[in-house]
Protein backbone atom coordinates (compact mmCIF):
# COMPACT_ATOMS: atom_id res chain seq x y z
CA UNK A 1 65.02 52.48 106.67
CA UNK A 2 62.01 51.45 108.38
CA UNK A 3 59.77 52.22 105.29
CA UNK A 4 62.11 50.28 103.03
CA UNK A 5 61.96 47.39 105.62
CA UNK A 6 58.16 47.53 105.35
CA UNK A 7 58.47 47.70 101.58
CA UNK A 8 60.67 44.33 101.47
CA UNK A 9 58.20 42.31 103.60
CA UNK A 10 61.63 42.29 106.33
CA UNK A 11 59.74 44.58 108.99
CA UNK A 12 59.26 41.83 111.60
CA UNK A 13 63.06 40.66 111.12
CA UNK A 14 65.71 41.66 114.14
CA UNK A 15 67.30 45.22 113.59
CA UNK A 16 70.78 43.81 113.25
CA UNK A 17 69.18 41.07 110.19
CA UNK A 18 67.11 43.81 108.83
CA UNK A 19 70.49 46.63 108.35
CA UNK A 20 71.89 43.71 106.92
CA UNK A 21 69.53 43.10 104.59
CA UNK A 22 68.33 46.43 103.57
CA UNK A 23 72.31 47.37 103.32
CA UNK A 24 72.85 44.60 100.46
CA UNK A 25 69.37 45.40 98.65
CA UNK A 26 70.70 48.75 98.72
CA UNK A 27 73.54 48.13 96.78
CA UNK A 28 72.02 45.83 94.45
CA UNK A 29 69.06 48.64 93.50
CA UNK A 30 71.82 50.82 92.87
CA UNK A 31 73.86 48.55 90.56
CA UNK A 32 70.44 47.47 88.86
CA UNK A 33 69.65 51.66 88.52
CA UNK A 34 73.00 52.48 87.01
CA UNK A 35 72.78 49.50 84.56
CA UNK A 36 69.41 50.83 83.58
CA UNK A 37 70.27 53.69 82.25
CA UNK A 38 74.01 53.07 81.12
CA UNK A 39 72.59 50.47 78.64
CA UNK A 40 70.75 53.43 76.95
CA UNK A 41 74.38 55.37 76.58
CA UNK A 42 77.10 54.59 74.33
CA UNK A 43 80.27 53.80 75.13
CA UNK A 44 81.77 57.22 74.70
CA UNK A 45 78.99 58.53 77.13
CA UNK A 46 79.36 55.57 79.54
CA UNK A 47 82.60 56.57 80.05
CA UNK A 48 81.61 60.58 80.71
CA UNK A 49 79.06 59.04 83.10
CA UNK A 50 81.74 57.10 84.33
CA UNK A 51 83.88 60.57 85.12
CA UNK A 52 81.31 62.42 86.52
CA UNK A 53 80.11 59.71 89.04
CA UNK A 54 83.74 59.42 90.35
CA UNK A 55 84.17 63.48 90.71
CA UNK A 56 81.13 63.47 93.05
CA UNK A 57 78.96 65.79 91.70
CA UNK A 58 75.40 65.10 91.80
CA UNK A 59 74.38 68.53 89.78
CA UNK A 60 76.63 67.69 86.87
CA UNK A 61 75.66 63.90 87.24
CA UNK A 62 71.98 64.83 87.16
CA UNK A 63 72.60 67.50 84.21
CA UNK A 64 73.92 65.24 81.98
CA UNK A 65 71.28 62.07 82.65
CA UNK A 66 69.14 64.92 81.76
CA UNK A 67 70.22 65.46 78.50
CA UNK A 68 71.68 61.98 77.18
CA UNK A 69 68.74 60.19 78.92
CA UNK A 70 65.89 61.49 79.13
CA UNK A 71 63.31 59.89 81.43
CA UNK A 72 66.13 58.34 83.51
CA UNK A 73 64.16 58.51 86.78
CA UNK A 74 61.58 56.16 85.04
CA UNK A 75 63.87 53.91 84.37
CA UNK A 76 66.09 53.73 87.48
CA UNK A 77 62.35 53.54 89.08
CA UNK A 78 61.32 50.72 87.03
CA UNK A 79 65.00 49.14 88.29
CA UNK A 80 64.00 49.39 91.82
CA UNK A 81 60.71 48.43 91.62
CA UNK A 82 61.88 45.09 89.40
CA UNK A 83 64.51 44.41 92.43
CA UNK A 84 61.54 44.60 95.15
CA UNK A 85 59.88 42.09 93.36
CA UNK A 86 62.81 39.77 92.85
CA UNK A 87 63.87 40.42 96.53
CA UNK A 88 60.54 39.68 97.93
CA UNK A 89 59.94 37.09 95.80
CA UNK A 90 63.54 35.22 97.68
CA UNK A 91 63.24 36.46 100.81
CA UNK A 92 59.73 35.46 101.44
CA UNK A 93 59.74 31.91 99.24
């Protein structure tokens, strides 16, 4: 967590401010990541993704990003790194 603080520019803020924080940006990279790569799925395969997500199993999950999207991680990465920028860009304003 520290790491991620570090990476936000929040480092300096009081632990309870920073868990805060980090805990919402969390959420929000995760929302931005899935919306990443579901916009490269159709709608028949959004709603697979949708399946496997809610059975819990990261293998399967993984196995079939694999194949219906390949270079996922790139994308979800590019996510992330677009919501540091955005977040420092509040934050620190």
């Amino acid at each position: 967590m520290q790491k991620l603080a570090t990476e936000l520019g929040i480092a300096d803020l009081p632990e309870v401010e920073r868990e805060v924080l980090v805990e919402g940006f969390s959420e929000i990279v995760l929302k931005a990541a899935t919306a990443a790569v579901l916009e490269k799925l159709s709608e028949a395969k959004q709603e697979e993704f949708a399946t496997l997500a809610e059975a819990g199993d990261p293998v399967a999950l993984t196995t079939f990003l694999d194949r219906e999207v390949p270079g996922h991680e790139a994308l979800a990465g590019a996510a992330v790194r677009e919501e540091i920028t955005t977040f420092k860009k509040s934050v620190l304003a």
